[in-house]
PDB file of N, CA and C in Angstrom:
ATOM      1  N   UNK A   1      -4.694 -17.740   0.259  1.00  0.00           N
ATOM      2  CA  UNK A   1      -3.575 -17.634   1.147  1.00  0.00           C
ATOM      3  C   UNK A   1      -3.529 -16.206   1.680  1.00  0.00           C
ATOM      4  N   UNK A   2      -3.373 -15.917   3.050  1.00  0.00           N
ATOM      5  CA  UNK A   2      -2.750 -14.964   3.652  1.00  0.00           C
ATOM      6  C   UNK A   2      -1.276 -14.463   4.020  1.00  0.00           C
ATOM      7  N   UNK A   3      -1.262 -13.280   3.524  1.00  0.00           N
ATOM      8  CA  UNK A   3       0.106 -12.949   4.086  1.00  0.00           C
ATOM      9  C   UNK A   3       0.326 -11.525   4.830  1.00  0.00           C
ATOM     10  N   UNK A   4       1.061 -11.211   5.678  1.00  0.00           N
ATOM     11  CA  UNK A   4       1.312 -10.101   6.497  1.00  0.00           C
ATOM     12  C   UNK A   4       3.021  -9.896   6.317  1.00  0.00           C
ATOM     13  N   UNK A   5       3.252  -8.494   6.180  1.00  0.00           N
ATOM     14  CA  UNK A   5       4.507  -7.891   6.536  1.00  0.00           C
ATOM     15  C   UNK A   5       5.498  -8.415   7.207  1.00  0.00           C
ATOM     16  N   UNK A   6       6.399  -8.796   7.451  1.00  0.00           N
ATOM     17  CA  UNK A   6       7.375  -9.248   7.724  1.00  0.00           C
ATOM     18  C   UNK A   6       8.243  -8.372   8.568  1.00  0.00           C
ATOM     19  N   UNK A   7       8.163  -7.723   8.677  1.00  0.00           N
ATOM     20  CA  UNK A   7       8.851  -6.689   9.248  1.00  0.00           C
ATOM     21  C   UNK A   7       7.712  -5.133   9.722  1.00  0.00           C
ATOM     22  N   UNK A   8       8.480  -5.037  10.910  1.00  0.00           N
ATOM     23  CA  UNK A   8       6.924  -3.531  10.980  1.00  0.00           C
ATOM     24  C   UNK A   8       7.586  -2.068  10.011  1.00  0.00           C
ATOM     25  N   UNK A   9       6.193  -1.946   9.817  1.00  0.00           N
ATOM     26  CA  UNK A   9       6.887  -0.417   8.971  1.00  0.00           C
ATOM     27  C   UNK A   9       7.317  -0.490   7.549  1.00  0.00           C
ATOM     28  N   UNK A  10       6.865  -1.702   7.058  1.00  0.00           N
ATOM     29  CA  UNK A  10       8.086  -2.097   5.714  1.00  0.00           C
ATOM     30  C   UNK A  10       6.511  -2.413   4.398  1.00  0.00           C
ATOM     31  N   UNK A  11       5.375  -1.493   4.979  1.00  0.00           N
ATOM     32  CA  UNK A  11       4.110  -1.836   3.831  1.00  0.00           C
ATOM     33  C   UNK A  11       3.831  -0.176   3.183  1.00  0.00           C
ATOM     34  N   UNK A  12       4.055  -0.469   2.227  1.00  0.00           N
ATOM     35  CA  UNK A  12       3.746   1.089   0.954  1.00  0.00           C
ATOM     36  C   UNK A  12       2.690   1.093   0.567  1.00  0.00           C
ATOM     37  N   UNK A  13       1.850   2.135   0.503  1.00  0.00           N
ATOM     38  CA  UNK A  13       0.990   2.405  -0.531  1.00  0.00           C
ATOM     39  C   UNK A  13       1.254   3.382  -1.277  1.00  0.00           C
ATOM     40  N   UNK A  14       1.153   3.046  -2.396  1.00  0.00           N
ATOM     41  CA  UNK A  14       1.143   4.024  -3.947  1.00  0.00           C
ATOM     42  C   UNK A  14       0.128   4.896  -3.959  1.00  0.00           C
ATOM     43  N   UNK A  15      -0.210   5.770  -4.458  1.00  0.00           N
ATOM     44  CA  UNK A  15      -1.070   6.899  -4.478  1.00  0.00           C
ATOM     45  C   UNK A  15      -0.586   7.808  -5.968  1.00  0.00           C
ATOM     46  N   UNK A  16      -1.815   7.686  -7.016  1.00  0.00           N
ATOM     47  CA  UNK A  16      -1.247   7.947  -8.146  1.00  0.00           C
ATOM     48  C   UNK A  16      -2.649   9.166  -8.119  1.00  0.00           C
ATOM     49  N   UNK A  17      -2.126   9.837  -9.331  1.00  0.00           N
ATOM     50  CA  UNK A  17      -3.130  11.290  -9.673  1.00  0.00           C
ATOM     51  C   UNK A  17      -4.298  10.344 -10.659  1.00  0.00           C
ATOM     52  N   UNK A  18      -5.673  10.682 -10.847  1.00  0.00           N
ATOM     53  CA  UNK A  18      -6.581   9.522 -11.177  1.00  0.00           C
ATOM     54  C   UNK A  18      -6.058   9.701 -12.748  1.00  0.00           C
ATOM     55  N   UNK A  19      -6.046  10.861 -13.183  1.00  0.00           N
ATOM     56  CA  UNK A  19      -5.650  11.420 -14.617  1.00  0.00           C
ATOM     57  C   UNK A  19      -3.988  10.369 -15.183  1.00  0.00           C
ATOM     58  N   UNK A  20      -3.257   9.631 -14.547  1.00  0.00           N
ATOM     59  CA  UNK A  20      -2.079   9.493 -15.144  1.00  0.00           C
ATOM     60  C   UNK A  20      -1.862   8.359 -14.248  1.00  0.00           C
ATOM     61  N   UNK A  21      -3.214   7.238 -14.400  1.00  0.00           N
ATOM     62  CA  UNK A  21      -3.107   5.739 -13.449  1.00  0.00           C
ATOM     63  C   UNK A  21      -2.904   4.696 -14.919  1.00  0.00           C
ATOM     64  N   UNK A  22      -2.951   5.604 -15.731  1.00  0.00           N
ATOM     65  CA  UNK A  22      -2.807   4.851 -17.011  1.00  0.00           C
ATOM     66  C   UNK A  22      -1.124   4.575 -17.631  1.00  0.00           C
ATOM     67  N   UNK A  23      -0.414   5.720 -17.146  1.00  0.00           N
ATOM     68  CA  UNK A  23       0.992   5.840 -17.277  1.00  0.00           C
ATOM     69  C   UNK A  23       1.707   6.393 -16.305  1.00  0.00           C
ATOM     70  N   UNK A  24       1.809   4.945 -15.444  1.00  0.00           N
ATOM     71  CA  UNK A  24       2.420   5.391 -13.716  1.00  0.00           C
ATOM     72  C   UNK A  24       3.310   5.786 -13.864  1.00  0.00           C
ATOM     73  N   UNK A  25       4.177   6.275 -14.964  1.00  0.00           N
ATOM     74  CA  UNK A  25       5.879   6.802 -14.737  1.00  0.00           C
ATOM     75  C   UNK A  25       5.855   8.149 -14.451  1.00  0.00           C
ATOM     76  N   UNK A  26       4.282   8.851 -15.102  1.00  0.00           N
ATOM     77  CA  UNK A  26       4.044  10.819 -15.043  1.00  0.00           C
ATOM     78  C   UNK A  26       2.995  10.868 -13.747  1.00  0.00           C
ATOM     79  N   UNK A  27       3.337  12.144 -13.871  1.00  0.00           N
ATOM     80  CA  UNK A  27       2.274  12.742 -12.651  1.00  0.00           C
ATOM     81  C   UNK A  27       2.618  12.754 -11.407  1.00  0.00           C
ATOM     82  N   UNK A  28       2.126  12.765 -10.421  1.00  0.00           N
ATOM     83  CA  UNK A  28       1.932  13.043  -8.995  1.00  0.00           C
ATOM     84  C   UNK A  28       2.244  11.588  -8.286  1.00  0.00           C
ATOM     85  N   UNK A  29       2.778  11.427  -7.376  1.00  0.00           N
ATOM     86  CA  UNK A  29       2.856   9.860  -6.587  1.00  0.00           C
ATOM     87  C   UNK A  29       3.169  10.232  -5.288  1.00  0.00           C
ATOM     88  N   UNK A  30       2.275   9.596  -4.772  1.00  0.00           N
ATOM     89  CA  UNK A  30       2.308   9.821  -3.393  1.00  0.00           C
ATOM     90  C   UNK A  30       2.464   8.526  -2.454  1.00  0.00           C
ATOM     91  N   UNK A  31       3.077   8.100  -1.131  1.00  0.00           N
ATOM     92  CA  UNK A  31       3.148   7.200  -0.963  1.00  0.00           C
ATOM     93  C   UNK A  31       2.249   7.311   0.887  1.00  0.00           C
ATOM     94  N   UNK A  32       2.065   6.218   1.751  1.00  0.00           N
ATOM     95  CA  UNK A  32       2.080   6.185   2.685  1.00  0.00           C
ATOM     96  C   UNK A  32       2.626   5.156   3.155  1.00  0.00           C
ATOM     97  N   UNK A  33       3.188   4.793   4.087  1.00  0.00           N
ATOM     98  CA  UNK A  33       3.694   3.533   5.469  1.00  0.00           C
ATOM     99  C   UNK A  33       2.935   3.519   6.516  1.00  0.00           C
ATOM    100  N   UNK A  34       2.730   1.914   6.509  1.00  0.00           N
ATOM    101  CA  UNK A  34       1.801   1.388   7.365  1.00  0.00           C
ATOM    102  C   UNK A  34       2.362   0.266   8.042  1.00  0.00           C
ATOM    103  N   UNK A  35       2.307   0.212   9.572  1.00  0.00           N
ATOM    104  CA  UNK A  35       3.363  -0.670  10.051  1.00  0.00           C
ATOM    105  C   UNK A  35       2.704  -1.902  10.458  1.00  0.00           C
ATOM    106  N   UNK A  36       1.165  -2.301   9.892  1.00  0.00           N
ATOM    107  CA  UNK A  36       0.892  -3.815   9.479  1.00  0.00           C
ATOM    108  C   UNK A  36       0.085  -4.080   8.729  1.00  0.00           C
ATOM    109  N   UNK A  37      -0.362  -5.106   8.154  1.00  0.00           N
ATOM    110  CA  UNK A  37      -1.196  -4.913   7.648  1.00  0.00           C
ATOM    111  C   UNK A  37      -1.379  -7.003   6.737  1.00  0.00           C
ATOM    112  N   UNK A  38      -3.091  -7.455   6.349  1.00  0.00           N
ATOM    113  CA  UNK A  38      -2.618  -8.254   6.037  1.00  0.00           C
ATOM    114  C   UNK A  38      -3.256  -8.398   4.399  1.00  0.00           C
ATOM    115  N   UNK A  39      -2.637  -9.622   3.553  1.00  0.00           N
ATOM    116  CA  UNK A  39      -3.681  -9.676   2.111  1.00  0.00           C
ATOM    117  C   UNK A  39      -3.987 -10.690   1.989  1.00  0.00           C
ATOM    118  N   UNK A  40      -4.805 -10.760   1.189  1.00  0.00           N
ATOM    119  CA  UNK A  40      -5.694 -12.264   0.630  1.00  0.00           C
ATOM    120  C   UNK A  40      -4.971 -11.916  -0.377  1.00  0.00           C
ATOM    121  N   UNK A  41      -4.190 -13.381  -0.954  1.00  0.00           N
ATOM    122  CA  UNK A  41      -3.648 -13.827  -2.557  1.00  0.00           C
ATOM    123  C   UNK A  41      -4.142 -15.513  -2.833  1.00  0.00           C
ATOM    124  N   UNK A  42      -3.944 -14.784  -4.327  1.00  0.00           N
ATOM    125  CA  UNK A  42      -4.555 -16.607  -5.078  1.00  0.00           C
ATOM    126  C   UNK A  42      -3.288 -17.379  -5.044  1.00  0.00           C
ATOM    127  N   UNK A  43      -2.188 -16.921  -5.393  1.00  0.00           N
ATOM    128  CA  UNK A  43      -1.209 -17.202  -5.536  1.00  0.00           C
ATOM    129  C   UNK A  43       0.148 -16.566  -5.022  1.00  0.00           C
ATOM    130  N   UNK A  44       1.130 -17.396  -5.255  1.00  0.00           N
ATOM    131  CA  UNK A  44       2.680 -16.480  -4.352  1.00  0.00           C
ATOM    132  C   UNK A  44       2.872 -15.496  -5.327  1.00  0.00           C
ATOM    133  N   UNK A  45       3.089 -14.735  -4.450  1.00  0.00           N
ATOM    134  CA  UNK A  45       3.822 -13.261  -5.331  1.00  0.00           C
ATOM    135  C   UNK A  45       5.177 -13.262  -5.958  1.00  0.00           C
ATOM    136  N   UNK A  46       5.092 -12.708  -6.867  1.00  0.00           N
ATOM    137  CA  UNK A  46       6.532 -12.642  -7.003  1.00  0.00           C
ATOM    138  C   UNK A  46       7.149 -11.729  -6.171  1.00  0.00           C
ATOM    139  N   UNK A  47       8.256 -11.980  -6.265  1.00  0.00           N
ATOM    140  CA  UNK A  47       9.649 -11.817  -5.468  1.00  0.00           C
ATOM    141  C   UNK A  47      10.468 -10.709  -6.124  1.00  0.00           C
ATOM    142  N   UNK A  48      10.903  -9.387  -5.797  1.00  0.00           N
ATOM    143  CA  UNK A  48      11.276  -8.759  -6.876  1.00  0.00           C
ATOM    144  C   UNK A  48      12.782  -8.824  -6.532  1.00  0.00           C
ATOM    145  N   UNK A  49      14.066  -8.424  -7.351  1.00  0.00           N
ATOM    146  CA  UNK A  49      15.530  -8.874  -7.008  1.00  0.00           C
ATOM    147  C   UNK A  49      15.634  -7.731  -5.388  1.00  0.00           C
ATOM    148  N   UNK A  50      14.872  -6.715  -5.133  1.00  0.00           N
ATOM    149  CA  UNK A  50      15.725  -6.259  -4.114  1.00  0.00           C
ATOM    150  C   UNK A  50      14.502  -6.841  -2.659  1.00  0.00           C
ATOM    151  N   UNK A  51      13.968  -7.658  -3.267  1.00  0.00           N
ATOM    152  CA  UNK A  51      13.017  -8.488  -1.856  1.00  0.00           C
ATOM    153  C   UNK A  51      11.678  -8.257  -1.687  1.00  0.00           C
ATOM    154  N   UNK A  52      11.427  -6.794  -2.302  1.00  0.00           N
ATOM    155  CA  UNK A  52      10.202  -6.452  -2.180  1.00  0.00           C
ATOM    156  C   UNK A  52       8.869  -7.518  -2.692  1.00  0.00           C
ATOM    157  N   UNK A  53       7.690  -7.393  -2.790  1.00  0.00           N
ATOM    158  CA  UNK A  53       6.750  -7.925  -3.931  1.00  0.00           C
ATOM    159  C   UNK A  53       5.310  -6.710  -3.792  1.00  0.00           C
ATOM    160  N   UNK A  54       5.086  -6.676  -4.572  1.00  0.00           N
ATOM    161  CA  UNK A  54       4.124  -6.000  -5.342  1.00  0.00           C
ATOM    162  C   UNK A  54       2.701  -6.264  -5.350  1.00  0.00           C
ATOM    163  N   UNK A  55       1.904  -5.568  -4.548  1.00  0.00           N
ATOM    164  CA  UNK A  55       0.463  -6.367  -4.555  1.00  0.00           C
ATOM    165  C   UNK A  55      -0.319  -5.699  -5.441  1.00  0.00           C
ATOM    166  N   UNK A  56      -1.271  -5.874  -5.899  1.00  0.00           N
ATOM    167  CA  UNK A  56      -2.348  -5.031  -6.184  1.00  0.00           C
ATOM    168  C   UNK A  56      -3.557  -4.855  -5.533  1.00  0.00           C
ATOM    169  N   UNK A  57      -4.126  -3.059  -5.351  1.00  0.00           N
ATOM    170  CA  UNK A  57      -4.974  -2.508  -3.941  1.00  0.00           C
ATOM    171  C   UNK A  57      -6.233  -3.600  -3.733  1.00  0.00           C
ATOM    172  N   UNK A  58      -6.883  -4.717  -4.529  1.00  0.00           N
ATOM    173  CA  UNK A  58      -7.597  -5.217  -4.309  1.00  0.00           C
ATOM    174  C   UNK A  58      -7.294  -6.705  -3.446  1.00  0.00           C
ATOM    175  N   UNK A  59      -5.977  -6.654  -2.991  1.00  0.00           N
ATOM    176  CA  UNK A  59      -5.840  -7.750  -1.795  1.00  0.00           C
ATOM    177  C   UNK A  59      -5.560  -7.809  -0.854  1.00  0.00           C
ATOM    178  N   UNK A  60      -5.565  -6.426  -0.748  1.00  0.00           N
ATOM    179  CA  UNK A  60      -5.490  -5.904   0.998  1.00  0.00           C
ATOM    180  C   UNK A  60      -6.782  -6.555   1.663  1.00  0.00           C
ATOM    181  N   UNK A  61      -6.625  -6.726   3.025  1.00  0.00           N
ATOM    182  CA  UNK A  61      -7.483  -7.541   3.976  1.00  0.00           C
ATOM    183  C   UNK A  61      -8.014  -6.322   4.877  1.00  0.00           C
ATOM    184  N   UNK A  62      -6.798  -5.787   5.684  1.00  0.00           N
ATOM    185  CA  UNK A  62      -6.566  -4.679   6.266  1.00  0.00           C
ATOM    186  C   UNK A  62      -5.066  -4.610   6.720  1.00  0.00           C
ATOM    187  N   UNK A  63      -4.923  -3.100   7.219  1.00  0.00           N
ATOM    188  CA  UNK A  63      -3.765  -2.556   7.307  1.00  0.00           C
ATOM    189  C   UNK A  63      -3.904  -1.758   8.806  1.00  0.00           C
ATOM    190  N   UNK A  64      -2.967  -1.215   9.529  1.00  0.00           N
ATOM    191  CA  UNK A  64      -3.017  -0.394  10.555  1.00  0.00           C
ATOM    192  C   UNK A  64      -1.699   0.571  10.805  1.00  0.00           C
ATOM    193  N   UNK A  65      -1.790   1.525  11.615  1.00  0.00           N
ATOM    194  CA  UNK A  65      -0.974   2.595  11.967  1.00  0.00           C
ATOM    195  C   UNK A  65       0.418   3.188  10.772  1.00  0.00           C
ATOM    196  N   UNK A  66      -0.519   4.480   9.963  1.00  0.00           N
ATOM    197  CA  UNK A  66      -0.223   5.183   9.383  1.00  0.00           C
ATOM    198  C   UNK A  66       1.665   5.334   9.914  1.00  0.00           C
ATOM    199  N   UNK A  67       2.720   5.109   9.256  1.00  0.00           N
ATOM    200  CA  UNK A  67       3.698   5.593  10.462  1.00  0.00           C
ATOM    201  C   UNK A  67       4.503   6.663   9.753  1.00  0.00           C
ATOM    202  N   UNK A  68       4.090   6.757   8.224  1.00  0.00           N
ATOM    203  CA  UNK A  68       4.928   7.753   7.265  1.00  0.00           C
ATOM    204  C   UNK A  68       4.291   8.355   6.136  1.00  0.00           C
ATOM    205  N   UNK A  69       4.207   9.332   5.458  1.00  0.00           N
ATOM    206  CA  UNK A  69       3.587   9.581   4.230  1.00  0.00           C
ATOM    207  C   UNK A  69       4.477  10.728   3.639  1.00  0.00           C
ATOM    208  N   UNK A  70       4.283  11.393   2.502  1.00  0.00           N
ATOM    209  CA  UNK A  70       4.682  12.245   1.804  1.00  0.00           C
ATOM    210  C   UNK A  70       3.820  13.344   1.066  1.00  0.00           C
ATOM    211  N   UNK A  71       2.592  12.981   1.846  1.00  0.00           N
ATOM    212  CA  UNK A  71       1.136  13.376   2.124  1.00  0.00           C
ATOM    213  C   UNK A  71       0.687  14.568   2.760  1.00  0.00           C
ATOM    214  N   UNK A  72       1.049  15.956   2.901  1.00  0.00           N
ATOM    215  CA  UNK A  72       1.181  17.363   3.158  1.00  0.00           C
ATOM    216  C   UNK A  72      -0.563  17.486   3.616  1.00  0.00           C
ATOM    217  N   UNK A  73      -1.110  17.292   4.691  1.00  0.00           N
ATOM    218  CA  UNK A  73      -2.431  16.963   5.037  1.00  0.00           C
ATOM    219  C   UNK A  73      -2.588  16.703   6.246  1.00  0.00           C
ATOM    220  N   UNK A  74      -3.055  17.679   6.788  1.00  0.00           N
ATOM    221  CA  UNK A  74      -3.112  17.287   8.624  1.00  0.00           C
ATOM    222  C   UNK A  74      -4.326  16.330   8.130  1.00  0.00           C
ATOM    223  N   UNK A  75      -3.937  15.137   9.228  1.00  0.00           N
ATOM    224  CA  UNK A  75      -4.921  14.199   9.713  1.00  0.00           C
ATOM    225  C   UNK A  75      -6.879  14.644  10.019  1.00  0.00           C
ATOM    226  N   UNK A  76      -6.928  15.769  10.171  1.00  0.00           N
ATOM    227  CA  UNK A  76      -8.128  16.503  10.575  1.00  0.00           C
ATOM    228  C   UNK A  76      -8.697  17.520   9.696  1.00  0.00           C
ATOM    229  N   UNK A  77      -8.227  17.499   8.533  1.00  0.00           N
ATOM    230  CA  UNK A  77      -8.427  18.463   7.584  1.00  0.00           C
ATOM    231  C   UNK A  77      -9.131  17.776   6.764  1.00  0.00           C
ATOM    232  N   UNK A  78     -10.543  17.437   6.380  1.00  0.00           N
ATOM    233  CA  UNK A  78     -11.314  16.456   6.161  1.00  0.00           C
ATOM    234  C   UNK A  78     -11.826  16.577   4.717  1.00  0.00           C
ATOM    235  N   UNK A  79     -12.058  18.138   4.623  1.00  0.00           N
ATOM    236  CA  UNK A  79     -12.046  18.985   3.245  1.00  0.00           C
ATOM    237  C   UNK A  79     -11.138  19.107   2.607  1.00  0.00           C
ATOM    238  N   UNK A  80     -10.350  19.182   2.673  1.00  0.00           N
ATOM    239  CA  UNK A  80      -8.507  18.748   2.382  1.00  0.00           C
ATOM    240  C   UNK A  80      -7.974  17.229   1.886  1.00  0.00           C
ATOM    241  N   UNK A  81      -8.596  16.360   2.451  1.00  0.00           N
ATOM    242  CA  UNK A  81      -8.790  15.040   1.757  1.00  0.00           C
ATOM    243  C   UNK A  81     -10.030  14.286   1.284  1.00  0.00           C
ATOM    244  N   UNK A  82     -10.846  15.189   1.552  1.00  0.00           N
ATOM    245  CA  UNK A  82     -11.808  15.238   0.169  1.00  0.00           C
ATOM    246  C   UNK A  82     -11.372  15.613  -1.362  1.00  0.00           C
ATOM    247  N   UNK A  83     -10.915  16.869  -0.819  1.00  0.00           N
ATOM    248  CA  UNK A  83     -10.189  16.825  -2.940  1.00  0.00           C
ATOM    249  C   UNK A  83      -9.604  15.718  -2.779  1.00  0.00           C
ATOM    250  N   UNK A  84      -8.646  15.475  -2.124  1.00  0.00           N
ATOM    251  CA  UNK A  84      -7.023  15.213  -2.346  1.00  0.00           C
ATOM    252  C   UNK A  84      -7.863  13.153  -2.731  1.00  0.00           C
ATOM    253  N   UNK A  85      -8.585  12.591  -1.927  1.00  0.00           N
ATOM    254  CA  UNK A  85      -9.026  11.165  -2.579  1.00  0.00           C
ATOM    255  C   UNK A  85     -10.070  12.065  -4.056  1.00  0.00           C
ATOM    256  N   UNK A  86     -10.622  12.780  -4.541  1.00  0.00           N
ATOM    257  CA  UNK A  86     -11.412  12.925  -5.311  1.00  0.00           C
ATOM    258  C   UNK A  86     -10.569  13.022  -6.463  1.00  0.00           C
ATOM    259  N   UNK A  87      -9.291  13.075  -6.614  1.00  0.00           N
ATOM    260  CA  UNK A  87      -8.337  13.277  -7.542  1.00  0.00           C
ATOM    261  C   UNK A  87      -7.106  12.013  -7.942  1.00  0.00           C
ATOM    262  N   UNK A  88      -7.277  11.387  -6.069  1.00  0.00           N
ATOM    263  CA  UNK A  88      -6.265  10.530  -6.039  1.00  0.00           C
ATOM    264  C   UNK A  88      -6.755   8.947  -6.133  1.00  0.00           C
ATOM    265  N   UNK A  89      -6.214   8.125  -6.177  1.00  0.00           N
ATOM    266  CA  UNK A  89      -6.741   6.908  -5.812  1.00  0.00           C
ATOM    267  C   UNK A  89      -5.033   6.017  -5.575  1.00  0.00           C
ATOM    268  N   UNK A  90      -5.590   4.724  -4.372  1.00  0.00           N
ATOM    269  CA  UNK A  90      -4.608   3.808  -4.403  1.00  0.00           C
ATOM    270  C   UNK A  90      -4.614   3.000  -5.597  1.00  0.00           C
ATOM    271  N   UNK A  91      -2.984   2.458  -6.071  1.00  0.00           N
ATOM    272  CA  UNK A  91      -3.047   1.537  -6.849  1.00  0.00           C
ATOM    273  C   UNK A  91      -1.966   0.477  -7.065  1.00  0.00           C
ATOM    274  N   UNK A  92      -1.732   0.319  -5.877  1.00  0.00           N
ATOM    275  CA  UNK A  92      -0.737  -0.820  -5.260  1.00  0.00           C
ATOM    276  C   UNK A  92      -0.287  -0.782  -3.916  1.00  0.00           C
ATOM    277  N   UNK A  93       0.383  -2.202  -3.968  1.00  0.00           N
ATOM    278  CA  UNK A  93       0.778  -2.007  -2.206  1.00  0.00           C
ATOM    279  C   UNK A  93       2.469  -2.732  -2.660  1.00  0.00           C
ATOM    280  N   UNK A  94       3.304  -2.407  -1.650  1.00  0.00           N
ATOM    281  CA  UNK A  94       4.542  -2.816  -1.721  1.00  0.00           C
ATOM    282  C   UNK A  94       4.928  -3.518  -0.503  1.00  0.00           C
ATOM    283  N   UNK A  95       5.455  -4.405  -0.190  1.00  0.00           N
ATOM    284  CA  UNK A  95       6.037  -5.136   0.731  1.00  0.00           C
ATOM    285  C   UNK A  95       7.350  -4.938   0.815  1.00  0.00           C
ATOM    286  N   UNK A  96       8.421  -4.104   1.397  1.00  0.00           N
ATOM    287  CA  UNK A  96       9.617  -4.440   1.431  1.00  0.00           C
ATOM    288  C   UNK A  96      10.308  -5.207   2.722  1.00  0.00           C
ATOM    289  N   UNK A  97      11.290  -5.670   1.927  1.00  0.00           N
ATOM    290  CA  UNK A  97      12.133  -7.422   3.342  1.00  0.00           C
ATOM    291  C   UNK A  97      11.200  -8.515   3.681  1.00  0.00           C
ATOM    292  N   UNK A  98      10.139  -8.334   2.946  1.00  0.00           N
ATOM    293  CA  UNK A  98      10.094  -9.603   3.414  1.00  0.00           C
ATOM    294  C   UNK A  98       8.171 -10.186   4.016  1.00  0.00           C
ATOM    295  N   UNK A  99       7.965 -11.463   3.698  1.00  0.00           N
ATOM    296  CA  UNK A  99       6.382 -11.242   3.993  1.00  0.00           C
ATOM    297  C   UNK A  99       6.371 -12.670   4.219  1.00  0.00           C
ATOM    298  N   UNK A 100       4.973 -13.145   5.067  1.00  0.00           N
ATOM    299  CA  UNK A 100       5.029 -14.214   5.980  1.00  0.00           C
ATOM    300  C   UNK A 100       3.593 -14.768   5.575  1.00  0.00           C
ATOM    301  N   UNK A 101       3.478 -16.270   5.290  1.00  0.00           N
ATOM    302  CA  UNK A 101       2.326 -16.569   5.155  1.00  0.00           C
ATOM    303  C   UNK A 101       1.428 -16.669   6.684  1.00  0.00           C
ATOM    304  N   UNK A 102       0.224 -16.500   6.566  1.00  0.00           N
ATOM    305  CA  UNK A 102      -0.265 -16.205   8.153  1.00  0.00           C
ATOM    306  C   UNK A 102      -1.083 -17.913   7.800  1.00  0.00           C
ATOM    307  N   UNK A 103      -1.088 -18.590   9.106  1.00  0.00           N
ATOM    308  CA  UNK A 103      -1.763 -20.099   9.653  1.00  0.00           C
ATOM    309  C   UNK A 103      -2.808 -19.819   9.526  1.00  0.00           C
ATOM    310  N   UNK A 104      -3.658 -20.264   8.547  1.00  0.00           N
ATOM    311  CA  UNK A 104      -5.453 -20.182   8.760  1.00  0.00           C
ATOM    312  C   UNK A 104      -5.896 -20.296  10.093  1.00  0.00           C
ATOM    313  N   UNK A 105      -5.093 -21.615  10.699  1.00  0.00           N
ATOM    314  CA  UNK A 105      -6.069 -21.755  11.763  1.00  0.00           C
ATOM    315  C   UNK A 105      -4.980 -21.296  13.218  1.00  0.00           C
ATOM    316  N   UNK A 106      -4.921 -19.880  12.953  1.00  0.00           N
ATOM    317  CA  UNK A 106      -4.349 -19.065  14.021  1.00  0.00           C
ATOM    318  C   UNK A 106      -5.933 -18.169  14.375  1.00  0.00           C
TER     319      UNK A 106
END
């Protein structure tokens, strides 16, 4: 099954320090917003009480237009996000309001 965002602007990525992916509550977290994006799931997600659901980075399909981060990194600074992925890695995706199964045969 496919699903896409529901809303634009409303897809998170997590960004944890590689050292403390073992105990996501410490360390460094970084996030970005992406205003689409779609996933391959085996199954429905759960539903969390404030709407969101929770993917994990291996069911992303693809995603597009960066629209927010907390990410201190000009876009062009290439050596600059060389450390910064050599340290970091994704390790979830968040959906908030809401997510839409997409028609196979669209």
């Amino acid at each position: 099954m496919k699903i896409r965002n529901k809303y634009k602007n409303s897809i998170y990525e997590i960004i944890e320090e590689n050292d403390d992916i073992e105990n996501l509550t410490e360390g460094g977290k970084f996030y970005r917003v992406w205003k689409d994006g779609e996933f391959q799931l085996y199954e429905v997600p759960i539903v969390q009480k404030d709407g969101s659901i929770i993917l994990p980075k291996d069911t992303l399909s693809n995603i597009s237009e960066e629209v927010e981060s907390n990410i201190d990194i000009k876009s062009t600074d290439y050596k600059k996000w060389d450390k910064f992925w050599n340290n970091h890695s994704v390790t979830q995706y968040i959906i908030k309001g809401g997510f839409e199964i997409i028609d196979e045969k669209e």
